[in-house]
C-alpha atoms as a PDB file:
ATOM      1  CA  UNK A   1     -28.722 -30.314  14.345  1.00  0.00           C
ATOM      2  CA  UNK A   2     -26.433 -30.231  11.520  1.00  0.00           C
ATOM      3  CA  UNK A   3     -29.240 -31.326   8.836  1.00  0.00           C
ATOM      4  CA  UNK A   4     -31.577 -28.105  10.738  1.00  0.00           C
ATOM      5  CA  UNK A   5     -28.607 -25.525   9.975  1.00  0.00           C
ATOM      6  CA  UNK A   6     -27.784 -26.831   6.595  1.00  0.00           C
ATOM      7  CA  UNK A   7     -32.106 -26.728   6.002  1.00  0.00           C
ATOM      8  CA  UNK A   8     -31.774 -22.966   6.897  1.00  0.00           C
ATOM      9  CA  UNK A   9     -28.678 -21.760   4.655  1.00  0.00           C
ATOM     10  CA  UNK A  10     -30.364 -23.614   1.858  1.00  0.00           C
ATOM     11  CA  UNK A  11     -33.572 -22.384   2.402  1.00  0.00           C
ATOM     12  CA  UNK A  12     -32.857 -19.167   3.053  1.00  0.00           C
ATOM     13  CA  UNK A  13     -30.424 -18.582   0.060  1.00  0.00           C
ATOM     14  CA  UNK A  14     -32.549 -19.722  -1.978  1.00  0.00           C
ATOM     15  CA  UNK A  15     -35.487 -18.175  -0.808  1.00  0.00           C
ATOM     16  CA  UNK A  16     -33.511 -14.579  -0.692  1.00  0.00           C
ATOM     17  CA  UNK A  17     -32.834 -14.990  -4.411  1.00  0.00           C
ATOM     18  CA  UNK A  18     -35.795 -15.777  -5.684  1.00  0.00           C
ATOM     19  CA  UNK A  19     -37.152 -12.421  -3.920  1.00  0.00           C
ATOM     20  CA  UNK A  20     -34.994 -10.749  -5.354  1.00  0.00           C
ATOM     21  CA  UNK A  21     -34.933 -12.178  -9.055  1.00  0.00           C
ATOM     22  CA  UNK A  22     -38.795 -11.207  -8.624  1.00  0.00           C
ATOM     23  CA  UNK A  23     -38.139  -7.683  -7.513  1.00  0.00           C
ATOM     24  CA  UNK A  24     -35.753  -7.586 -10.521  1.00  0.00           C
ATOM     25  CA  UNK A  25     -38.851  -8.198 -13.066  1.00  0.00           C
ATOM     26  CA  UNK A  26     -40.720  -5.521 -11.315  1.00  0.00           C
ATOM     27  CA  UNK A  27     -37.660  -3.192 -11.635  1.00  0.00           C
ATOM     28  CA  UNK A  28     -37.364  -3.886 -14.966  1.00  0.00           C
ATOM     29  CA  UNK A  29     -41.281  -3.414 -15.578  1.00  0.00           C
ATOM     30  CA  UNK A  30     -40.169   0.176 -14.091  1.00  0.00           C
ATOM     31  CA  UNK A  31     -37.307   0.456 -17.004  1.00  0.00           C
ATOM     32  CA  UNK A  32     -39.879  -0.400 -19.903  1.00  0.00           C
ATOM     33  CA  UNK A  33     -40.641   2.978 -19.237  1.00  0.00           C
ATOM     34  CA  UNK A  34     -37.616   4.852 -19.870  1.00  0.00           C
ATOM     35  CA  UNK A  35     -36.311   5.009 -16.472  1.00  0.00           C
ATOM     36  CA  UNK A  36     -32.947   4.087 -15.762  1.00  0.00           C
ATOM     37  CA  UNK A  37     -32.126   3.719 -12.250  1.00  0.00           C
ATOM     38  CA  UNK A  38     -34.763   1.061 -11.904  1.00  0.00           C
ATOM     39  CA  UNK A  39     -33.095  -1.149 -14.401  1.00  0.00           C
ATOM     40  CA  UNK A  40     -29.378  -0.531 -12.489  1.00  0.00           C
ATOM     41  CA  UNK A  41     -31.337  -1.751  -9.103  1.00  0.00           C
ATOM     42  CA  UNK A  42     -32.370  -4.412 -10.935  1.00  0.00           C
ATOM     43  CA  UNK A  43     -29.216  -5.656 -12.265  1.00  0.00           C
ATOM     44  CA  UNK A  44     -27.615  -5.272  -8.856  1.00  0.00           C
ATOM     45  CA  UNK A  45     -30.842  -7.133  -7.472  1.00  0.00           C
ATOM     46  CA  UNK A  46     -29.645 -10.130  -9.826  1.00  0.00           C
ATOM     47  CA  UNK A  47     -26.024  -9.617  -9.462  1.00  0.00           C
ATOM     48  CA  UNK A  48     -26.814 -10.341  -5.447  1.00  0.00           C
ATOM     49  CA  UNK A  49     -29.340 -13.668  -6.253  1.00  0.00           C
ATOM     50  CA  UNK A  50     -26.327 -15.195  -8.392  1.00  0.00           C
ATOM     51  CA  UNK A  51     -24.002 -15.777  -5.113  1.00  0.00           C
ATOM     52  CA  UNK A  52     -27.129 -16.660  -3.276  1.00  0.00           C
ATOM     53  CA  UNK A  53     -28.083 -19.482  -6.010  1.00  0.00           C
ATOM     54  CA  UNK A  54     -25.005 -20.882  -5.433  1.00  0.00           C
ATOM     55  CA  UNK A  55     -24.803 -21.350  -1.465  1.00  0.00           C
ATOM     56  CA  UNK A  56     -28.142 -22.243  -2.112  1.00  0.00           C
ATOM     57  CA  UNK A  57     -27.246 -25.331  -4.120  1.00  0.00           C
ATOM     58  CA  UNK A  58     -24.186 -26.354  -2.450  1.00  0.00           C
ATOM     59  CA  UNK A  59     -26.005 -26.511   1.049  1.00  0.00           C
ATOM     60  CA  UNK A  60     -28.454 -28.770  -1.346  1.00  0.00           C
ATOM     61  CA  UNK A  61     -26.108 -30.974  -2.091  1.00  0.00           C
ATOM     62  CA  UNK A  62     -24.957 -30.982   1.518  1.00  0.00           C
ATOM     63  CA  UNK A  63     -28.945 -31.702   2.314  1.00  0.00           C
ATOM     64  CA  UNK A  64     -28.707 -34.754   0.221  1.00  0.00           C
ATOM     65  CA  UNK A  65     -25.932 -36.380   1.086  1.00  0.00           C
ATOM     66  CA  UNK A  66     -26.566 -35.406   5.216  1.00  0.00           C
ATOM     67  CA  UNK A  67     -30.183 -36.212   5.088  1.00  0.00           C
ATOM     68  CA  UNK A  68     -28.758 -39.849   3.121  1.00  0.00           C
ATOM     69  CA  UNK A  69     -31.700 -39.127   0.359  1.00  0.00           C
ATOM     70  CA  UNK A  70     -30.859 -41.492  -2.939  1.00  0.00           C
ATOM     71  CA  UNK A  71     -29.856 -39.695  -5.588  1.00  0.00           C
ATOM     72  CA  UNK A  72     -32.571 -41.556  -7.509  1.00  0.00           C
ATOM     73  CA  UNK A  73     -35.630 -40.015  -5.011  1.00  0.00           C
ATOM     74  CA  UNK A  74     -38.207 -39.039  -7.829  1.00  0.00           C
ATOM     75  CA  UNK A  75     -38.771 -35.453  -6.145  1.00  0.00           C
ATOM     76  CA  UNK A  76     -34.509 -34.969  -6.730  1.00  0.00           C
ATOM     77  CA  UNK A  77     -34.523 -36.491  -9.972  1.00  0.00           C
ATOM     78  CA  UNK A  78     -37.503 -34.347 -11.522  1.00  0.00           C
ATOM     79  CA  UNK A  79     -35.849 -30.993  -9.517  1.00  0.00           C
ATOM     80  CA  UNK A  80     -32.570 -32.086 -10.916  1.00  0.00           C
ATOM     81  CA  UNK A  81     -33.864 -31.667 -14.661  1.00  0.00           C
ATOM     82  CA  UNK A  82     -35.748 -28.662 -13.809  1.00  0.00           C
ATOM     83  CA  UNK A  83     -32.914 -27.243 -12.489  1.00  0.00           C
ATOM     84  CA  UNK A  84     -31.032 -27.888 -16.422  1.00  0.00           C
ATOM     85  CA  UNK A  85     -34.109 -26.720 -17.739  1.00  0.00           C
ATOM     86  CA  UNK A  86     -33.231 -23.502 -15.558  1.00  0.00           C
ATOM     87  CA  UNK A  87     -29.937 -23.607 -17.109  1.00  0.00           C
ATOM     88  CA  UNK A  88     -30.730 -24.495 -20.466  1.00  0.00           C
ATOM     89  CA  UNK A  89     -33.130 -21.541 -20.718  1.00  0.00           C
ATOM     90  CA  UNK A  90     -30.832 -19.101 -19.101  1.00  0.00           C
ATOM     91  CA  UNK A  91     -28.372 -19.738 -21.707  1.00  0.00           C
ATOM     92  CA  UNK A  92     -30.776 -19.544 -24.789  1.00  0.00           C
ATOM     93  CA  UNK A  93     -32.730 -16.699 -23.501  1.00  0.00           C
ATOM     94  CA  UNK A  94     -31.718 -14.674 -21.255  1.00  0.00           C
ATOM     95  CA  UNK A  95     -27.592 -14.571 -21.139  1.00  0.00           C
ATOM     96  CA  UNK A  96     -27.111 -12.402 -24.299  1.00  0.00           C
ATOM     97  CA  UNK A  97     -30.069 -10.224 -23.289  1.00  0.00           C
ATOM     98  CA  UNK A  98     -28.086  -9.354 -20.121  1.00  0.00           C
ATOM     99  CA  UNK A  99     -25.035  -8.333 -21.878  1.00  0.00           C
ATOM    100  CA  UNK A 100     -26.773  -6.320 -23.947  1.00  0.00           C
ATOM    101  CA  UNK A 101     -29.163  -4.172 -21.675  1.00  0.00           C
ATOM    102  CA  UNK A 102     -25.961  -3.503 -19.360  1.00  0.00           C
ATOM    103  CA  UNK A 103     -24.160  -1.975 -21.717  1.00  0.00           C
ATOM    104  CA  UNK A 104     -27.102  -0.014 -23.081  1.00  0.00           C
ATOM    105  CA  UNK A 105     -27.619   1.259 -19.305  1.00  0.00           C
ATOM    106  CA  UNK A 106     -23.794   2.391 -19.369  1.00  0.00           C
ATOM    107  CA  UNK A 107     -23.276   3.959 -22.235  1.00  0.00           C
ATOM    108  CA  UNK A 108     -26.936   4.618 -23.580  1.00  0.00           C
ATOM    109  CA  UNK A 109     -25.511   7.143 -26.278  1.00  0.00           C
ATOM    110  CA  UNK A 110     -24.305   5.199 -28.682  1.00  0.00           C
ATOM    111  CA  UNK A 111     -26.068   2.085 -27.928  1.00  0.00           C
ATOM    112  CA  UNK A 112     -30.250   1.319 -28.346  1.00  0.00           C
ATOM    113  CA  UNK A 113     -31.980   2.680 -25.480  1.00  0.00           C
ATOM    114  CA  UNK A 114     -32.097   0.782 -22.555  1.00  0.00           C
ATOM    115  CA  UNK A 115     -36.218   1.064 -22.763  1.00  0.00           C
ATOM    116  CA  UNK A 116     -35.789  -0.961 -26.099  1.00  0.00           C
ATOM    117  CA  UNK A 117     -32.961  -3.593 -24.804  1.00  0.00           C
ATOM    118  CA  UNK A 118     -35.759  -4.089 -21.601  1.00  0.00           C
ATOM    119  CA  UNK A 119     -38.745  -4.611 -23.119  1.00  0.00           C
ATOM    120  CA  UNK A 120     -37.227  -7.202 -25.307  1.00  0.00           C
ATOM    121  CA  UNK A 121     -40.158 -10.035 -25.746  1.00  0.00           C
ATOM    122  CA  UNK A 122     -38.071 -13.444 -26.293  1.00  0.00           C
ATOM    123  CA  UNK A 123     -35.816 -11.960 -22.677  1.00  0.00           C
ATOM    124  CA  UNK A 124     -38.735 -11.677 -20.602  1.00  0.00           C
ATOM    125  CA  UNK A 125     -40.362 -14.554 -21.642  1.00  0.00           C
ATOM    126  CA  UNK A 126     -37.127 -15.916 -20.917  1.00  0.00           C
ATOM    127  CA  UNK A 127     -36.528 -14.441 -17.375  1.00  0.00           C
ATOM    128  CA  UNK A 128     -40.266 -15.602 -16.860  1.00  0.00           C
ATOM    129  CA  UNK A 129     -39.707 -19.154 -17.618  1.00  0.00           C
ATOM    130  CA  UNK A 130     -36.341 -18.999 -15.216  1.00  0.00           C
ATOM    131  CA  UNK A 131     -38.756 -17.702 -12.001  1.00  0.00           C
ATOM    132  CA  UNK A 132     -41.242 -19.770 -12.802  1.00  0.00           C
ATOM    133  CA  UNK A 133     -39.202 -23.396 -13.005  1.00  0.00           C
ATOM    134  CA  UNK A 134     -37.210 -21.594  -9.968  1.00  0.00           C
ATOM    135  CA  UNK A 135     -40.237 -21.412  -8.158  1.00  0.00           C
ATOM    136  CA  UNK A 136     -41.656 -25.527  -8.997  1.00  0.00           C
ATOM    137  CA  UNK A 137     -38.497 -25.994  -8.079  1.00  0.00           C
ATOM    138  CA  UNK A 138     -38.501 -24.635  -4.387  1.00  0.00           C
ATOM    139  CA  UNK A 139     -42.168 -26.298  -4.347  1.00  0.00           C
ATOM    140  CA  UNK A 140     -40.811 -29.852  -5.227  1.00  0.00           C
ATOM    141  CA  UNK A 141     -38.071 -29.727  -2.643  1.00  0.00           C
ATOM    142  CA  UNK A 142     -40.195 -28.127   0.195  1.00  0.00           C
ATOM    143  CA  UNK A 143     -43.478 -30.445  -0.489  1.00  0.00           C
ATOM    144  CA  UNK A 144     -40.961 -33.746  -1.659  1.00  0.00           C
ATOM    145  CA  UNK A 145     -43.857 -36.842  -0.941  1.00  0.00           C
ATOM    146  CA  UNK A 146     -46.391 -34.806  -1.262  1.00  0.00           C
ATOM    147  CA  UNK A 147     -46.261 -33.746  -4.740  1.00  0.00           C
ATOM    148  CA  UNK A 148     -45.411 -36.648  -5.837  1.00  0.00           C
ATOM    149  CA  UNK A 149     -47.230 -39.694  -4.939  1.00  0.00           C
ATOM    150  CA  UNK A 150     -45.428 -42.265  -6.024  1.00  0.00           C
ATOM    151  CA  UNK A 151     -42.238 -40.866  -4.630  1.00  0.00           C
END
């Protein structure tokens, strides 16, 4: 019972954000073209998956130690350095990116234009590399065994 309800949060934390970290990149794909309230949404859209993330991975670590999984399961281990992958990448590519096009969205006078601060290349490969190790990610933990054959 316990292990079900646990399964749930997680899942649906984590499941939430990653929605919404994709409808982010579409809002954004909205703000490459000089529109502005698109790229607030989509800050706000990320702003909500960062909270989410987190339940997400404490009701993970809950999962493991409930569900008495070894911390040395292939499946974890391999999600474990995606997940500093996630981290690493975030930092490198995407943090300073952030700061940037949110203060070009407030104060777009005397900053570059938030069109030029969003379509920033090296950011949205970036945020691209982010959903996509998010997303083998939530496939290694939901398939586990199965992906993995010698797990």
């Amino acid at each position: 019972m316990l292990y079900g309800t646990v399964l749930g949060i997680h899942a649906a934390a984590m499941g939430t954000a990653l929605t919404l970290l994709v409808a982010s990149e579409l809002l954004l794909l909205l703000g490459r073209r000089g529109t502005r309230k698109p790229v607030a949404v989509a800050f706000l859209s990320s702003r909500i998956a960062g909270p989410l993330v987190m339940i997400g991975i404490v009701a993970g670590i809950a999962l493991v130690f409930i569900g008495g999984w070894s911390l040395l399961t292939p499946w974890l281990v391999i999600s474990l350095i995606l997940i500093a992958m996630l981290v690493v990448v975030e930092a490198k590519f995407v943090r300073e990116w952030q700061a940037r096009a949110q203060a070009a969205l407030r104060d777009a006078a005397t900053g570059p234009g938030v069109e030029a601060v969003v379509g920033e290349t090296r950011a949205l490969y970036g945020r691209l590399a982010m959903l996509t190790i998010f997303a083998l990610v939530a496939v290694l933990m939901t398939m586990k065994a199965d992906v993995i054959p010698f797990a």
